[in-house]
N, C-alpha and C. Protein backbone atom coordinates (compact mmCIF):
# COMPACT_ATOMS: atom_id res chain seq x y z
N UNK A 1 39.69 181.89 89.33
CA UNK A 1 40.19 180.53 89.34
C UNK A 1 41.53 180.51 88.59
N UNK A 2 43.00 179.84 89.14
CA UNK A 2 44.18 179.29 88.62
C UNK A 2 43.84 179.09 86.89
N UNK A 3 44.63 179.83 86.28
CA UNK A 3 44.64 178.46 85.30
C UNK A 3 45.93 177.82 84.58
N UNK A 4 45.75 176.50 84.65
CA UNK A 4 46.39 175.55 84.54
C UNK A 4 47.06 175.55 83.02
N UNK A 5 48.68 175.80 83.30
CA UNK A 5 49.23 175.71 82.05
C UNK A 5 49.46 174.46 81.54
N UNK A 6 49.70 173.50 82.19
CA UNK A 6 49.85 172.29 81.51
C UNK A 6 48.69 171.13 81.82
N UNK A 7 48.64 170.26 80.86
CA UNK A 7 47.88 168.74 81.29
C UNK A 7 48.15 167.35 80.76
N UNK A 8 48.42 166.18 82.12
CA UNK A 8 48.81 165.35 81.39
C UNK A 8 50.34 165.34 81.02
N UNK A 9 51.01 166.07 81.56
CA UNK A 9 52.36 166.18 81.09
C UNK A 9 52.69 166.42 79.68
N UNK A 10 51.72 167.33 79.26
CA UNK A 10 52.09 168.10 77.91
C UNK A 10 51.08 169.41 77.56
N UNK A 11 51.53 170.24 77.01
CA UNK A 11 50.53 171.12 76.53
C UNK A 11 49.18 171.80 76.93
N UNK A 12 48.46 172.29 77.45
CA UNK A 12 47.18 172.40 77.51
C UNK A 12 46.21 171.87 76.33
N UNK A 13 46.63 172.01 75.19
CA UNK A 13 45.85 171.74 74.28
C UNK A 13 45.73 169.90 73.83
N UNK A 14 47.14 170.24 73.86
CA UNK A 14 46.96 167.99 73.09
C UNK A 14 46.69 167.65 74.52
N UNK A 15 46.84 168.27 75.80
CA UNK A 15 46.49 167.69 77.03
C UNK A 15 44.60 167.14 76.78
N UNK A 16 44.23 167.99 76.37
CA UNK A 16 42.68 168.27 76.39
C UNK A 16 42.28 167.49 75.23
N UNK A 17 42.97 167.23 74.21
CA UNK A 17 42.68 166.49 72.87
C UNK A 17 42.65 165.32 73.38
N UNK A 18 43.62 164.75 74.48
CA UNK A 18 43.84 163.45 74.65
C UNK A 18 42.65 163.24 76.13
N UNK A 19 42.33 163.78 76.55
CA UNK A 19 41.43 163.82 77.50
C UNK A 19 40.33 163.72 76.91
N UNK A 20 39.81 164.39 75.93
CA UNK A 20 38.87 164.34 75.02
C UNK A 20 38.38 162.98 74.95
N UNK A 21 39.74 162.40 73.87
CA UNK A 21 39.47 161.14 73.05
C UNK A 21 39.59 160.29 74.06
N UNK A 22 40.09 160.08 75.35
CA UNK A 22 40.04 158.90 76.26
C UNK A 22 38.37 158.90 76.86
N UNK A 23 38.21 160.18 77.39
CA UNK A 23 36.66 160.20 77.38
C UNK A 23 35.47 159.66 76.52
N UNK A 24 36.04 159.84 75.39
CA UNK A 24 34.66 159.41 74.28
C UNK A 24 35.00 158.04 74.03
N UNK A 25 36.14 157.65 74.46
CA UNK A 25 36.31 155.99 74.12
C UNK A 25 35.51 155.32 75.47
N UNK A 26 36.24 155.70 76.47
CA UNK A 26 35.45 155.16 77.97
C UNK A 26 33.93 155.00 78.09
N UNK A 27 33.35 156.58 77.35
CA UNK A 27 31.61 156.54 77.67
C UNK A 27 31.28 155.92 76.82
N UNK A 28 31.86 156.01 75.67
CA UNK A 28 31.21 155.00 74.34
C UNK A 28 30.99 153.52 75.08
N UNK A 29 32.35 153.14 75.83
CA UNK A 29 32.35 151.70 75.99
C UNK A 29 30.57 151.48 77.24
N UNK A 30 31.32 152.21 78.22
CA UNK A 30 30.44 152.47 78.93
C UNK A 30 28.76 152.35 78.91
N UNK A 31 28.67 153.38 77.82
CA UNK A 31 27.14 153.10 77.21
C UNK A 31 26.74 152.01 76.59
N UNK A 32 27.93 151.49 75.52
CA UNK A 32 27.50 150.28 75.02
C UNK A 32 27.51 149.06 75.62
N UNK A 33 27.76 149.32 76.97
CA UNK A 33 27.55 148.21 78.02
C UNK A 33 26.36 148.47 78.51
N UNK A 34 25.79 149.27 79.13
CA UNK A 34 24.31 149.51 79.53
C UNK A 34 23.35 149.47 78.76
N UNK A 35 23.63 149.95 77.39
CA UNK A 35 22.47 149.62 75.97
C UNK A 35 22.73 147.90 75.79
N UNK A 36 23.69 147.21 76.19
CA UNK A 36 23.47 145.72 76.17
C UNK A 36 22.54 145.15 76.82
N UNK A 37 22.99 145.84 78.49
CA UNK A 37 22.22 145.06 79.28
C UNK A 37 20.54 145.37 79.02
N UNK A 38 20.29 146.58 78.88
CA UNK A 38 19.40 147.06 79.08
C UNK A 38 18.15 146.14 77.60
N UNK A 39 19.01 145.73 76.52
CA UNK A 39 18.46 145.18 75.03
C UNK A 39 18.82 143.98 75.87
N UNK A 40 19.46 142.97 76.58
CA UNK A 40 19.78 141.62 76.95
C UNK A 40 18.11 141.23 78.16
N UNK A 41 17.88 142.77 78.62
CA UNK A 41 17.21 142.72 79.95
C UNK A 41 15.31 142.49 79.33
N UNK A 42 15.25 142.92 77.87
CA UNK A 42 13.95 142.79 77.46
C UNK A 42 12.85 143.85 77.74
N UNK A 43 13.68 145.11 78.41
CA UNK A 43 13.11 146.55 78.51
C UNK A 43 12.36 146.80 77.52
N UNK A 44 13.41 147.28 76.36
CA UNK A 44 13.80 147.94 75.12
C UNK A 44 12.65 147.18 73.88
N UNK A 45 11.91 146.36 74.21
CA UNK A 45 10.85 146.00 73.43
C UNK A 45 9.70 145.51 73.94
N UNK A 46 9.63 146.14 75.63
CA UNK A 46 8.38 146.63 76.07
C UNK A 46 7.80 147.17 75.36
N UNK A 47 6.13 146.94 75.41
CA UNK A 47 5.28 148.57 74.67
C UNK A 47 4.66 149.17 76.03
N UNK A 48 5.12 148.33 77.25
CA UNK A 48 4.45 149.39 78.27
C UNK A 48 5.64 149.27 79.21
N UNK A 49 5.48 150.59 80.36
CA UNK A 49 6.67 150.64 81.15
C UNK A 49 6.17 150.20 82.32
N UNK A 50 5.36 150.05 82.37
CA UNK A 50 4.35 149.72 84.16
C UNK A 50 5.30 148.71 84.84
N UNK A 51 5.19 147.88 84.23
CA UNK A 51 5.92 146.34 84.63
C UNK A 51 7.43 146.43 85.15
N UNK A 52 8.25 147.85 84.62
CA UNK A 52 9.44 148.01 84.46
C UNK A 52 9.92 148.25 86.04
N UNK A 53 11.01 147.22 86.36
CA UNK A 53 11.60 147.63 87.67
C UNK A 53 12.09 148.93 87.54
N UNK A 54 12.09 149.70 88.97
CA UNK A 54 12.94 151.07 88.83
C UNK A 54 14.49 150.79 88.35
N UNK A 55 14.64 149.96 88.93
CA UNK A 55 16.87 149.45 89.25
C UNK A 55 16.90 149.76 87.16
N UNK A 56 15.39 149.56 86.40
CA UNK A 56 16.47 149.63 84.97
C UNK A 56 16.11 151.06 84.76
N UNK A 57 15.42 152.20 85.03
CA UNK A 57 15.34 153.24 84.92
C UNK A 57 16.61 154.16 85.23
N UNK A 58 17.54 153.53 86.49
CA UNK A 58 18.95 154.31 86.49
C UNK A 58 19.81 153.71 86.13
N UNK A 59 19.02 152.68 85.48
CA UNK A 59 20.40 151.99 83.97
C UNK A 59 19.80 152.98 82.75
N UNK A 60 18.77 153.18 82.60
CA UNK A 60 18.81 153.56 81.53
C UNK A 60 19.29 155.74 81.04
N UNK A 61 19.36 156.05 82.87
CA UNK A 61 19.77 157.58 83.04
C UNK A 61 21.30 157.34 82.74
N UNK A 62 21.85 156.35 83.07
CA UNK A 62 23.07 156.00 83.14
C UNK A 62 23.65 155.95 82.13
N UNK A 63 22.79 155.29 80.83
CA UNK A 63 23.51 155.07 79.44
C UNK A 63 23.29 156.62 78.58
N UNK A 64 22.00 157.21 79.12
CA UNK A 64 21.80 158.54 78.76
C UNK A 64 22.70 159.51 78.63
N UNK A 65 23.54 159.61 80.02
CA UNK A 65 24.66 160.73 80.57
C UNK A 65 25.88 159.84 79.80
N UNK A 66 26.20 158.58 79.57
CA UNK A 66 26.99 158.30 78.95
C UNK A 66 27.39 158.57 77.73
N UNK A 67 26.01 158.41 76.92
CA UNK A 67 25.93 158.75 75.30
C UNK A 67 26.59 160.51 75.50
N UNK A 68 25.31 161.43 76.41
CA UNK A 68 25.81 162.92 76.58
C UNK A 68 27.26 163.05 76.67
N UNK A 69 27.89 162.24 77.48
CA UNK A 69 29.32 162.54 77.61
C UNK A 69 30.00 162.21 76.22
N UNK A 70 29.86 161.32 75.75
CA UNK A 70 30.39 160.62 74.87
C UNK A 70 30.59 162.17 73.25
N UNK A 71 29.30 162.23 73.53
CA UNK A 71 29.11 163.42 72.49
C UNK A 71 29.69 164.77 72.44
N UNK A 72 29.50 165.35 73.68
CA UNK A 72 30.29 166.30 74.55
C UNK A 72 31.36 166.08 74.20
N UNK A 73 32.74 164.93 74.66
CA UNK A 73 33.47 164.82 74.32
C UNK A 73 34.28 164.92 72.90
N UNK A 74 33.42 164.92 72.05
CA UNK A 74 33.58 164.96 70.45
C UNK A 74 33.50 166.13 70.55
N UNK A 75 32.30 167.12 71.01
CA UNK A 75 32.46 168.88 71.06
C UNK A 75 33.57 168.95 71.36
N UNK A 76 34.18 168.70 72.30
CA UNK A 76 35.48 169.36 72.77
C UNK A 76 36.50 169.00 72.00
N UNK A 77 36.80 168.06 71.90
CA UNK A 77 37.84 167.98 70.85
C UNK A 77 37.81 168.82 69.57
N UNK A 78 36.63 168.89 69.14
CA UNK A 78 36.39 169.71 67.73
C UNK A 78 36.54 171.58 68.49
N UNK A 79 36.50 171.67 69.44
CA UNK A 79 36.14 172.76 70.02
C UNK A 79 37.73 173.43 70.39
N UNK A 80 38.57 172.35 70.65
CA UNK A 80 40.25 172.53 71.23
C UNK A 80 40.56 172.95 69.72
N UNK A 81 40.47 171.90 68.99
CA UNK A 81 41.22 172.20 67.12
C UNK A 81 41.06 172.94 66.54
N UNK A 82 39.40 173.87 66.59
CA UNK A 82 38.95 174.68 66.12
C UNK A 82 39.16 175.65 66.72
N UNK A 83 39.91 175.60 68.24
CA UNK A 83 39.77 177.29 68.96
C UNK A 83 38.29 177.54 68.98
N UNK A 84 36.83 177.30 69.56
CA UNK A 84 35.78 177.39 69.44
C UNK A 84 35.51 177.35 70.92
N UNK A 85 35.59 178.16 72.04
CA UNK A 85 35.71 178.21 73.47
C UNK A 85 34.01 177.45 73.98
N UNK A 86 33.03 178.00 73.15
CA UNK A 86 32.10 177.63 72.91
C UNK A 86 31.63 176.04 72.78
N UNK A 87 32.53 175.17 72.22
CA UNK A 87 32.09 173.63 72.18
C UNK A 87 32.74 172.95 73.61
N UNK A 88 33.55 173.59 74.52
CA UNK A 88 33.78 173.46 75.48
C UNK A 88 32.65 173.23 76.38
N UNK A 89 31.39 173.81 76.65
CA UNK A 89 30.80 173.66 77.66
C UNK A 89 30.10 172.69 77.53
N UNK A 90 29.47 172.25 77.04
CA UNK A 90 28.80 170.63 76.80
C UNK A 90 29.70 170.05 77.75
N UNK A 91 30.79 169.22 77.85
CA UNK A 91 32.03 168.87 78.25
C UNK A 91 31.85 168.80 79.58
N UNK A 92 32.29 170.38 79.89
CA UNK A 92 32.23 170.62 81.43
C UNK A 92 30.94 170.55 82.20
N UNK A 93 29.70 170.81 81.56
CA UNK A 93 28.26 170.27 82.44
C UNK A 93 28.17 168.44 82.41
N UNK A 94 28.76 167.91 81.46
CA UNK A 94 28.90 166.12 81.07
C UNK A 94 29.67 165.98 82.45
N UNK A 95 30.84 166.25 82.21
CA UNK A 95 31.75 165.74 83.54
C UNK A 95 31.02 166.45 85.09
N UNK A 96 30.60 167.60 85.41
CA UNK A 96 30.21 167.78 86.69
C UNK A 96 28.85 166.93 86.65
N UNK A 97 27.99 166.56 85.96
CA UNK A 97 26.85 165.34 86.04
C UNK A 97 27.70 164.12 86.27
N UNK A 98 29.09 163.26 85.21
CA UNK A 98 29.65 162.11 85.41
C UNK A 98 29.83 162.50 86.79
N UNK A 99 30.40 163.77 87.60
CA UNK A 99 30.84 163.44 89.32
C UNK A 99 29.99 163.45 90.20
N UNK A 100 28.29 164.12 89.88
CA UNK A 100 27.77 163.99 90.79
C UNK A 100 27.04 162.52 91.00
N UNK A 101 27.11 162.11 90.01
CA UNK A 101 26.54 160.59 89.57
C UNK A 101 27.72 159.89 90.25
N UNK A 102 28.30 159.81 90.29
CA UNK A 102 29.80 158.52 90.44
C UNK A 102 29.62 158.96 92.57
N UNK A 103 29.40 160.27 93.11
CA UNK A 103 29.86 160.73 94.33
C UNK A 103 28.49 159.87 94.59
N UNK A 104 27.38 160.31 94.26
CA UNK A 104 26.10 159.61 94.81
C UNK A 104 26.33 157.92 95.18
N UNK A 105 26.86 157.16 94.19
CA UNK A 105 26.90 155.88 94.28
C UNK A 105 28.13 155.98 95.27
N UNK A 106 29.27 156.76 95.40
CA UNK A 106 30.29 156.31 96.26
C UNK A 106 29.42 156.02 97.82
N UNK A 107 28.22 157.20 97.98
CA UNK A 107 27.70 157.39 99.09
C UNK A 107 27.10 156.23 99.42
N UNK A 108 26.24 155.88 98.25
CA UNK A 108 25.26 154.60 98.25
C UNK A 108 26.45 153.00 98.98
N UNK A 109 27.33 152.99 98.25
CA UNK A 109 28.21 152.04 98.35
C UNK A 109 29.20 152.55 99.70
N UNK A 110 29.40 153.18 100.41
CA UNK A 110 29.83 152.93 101.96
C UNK A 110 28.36 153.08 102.99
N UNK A 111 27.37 153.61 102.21
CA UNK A 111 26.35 152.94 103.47
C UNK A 111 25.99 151.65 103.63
N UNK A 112 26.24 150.92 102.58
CA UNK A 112 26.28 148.69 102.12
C UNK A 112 27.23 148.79 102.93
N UNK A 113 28.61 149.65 102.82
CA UNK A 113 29.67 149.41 103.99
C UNK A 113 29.59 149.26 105.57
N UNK A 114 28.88 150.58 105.93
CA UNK A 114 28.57 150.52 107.40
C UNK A 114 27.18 149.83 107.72
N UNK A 115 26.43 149.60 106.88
CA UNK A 115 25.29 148.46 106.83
C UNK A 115 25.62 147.30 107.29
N UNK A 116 26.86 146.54 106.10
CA UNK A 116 27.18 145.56 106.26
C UNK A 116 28.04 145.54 108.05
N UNK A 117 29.18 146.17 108.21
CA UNK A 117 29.37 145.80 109.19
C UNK A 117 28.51 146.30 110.61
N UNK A 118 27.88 146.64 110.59
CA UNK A 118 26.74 146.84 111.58
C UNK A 118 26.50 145.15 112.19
N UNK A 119 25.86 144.90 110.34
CA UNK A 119 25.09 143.28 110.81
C UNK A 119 25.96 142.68 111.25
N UNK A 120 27.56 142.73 111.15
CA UNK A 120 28.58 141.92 111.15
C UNK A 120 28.65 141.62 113.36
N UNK A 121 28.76 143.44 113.52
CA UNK A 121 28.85 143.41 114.95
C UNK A 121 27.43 142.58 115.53
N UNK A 122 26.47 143.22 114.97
CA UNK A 122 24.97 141.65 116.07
C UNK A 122 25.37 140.81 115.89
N UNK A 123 25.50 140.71 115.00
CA UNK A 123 25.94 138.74 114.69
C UNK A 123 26.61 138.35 115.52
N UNK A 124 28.03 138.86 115.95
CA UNK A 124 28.96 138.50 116.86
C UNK A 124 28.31 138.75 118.73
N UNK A 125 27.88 140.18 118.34
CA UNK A 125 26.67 139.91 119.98
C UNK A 125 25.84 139.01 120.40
N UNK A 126 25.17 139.00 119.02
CA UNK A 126 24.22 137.46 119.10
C UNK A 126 24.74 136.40 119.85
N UNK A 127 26.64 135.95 119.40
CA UNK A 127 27.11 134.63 119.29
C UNK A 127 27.11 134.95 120.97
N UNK A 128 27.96 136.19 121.08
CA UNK A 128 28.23 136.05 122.85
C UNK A 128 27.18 136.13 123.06
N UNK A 129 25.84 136.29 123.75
CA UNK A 129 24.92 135.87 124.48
C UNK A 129 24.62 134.35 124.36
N UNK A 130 24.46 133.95 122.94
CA UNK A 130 24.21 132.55 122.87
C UNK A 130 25.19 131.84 123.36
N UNK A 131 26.64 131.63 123.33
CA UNK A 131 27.16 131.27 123.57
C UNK A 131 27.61 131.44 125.47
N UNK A 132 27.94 132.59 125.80
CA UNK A 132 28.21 133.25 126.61
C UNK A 132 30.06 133.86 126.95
N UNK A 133 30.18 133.07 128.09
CA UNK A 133 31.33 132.99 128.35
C UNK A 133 32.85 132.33 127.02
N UNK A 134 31.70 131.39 126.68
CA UNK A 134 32.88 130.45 125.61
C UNK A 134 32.87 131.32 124.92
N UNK A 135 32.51 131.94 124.50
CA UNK A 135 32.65 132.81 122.68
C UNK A 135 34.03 133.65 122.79
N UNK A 136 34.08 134.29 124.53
CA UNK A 136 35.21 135.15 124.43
C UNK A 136 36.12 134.09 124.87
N UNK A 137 36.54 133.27 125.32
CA UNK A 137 37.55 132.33 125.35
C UNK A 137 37.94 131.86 124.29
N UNK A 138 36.99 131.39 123.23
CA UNK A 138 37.58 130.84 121.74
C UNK A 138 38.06 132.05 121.36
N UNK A 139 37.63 133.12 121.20
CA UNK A 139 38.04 133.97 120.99
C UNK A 139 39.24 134.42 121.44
N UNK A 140 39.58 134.32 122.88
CA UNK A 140 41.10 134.38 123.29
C UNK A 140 41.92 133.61 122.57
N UNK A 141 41.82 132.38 122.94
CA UNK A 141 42.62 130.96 122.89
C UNK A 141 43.26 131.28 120.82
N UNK A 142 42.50 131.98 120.45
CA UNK A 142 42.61 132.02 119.29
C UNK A 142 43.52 132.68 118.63
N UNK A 143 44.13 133.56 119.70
CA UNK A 143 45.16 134.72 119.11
C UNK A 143 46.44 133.67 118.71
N UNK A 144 47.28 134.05 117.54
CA UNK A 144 48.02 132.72 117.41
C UNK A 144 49.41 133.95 116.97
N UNK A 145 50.85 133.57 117.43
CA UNK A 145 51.77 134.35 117.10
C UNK A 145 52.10 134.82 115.75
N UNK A 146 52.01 135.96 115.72
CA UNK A 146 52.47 137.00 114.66
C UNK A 146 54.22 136.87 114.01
N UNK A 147 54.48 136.78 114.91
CA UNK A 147 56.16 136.70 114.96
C UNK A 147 56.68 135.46 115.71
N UNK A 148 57.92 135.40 114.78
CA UNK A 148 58.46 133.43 115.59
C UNK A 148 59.63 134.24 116.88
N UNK A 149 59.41 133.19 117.54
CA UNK A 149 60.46 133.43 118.36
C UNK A 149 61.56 134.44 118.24
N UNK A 150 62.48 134.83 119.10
CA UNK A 150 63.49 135.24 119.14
C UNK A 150 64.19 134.43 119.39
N UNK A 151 65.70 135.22 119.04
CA UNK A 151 67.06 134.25 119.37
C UNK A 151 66.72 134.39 120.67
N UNK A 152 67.01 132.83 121.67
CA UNK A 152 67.09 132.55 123.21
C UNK A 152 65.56 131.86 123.35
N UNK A 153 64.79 132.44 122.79
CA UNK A 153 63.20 131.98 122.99
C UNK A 153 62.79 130.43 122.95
N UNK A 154 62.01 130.23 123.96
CA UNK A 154 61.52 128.73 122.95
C UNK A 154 60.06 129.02 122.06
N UNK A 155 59.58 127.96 121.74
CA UNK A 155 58.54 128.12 120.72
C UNK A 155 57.15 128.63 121.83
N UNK A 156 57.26 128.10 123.18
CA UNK A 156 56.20 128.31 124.01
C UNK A 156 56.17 129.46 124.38
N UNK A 157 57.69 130.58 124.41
CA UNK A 157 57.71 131.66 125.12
C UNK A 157 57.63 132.83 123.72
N UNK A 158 56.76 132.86 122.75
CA UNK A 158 56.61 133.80 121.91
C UNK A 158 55.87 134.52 121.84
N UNK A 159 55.82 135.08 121.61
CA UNK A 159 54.72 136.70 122.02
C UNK A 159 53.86 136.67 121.44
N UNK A 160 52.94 137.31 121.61
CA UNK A 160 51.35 136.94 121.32
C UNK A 160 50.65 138.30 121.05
N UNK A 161 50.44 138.82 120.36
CA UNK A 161 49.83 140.45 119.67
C UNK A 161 48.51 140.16 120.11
């Protein structure tokens, strides 16, 4: 594997210091947003979990890998200053978990995408059968000019996209 002399537009090292500390600020925040919800949600002073929806169980993996990162991130920084190649890896298993976590939900969130417009197209099939013929006429009649006239044009003779 390449390796990368610079980061961040400086140094390898303050590159990685500052990568560090933006990391442990982000997951910190991060976590202490999910340890809110999760203490706001009335989990957190359950004495049984039975009752517990799943949806707070990957809030609560969520604030988990956050805290991990968060900590990780402190290795590394102490790990860059110290020359300690060793406090590095915490770090790098934190971030390939933060991407496989973040890629999963990207997945989750364009299948709501092609979900959603799925329902979008019946809906509109629906209308033309119910409707029939009219649906695609409103639908014509509806196209309205993009662009005004040209010089010579009148307002009736404008083009229609």
């Amino acid at each position: 594997m390449p390796i990368v002399k610079n980061c961040c537009c400086c140094g390898l090292r303050t590159g990685c210091i500052v990568v560090g500390i933006f990391s442990m600020v982000t997951s910190l925040a991060w976590a202490a947003w999910g340890g809110y919800n999760l203490y706001e949600s009335g989990i957190l002073q359950s004495e049984t979990f039975e009752d517990v929806a799943p949806f707070y169980y990957g809030y609560a993996v969520g604030v988990g890998l956050w805290v991990f990162l968060c900590l990780s991130s402190f290795l590394m920084v102490a790990g860059v200053c110290c020359d300690r190649r060793g406090l590095l890896i915490p770090y790098i298993v934190a971030g390939v978990l933060a991407i496989l976590v973040h890629c999963s939900l990207c997945a989750l969130y364009l299948y709501i995408m092609i979900l959603s417009l799925s329902l979008l197209c019946v809906i509109s099939r629906y209308q033309e059968l119910r409707y029939g013929e009219d649906a695609r006429l409103v639908r014509q009649e509806s196209v309205f000019p993009v662009q005004g006239p040209a010089i010579g044009m009148s307002v009736s003779q404008s083009r229609r996209y």
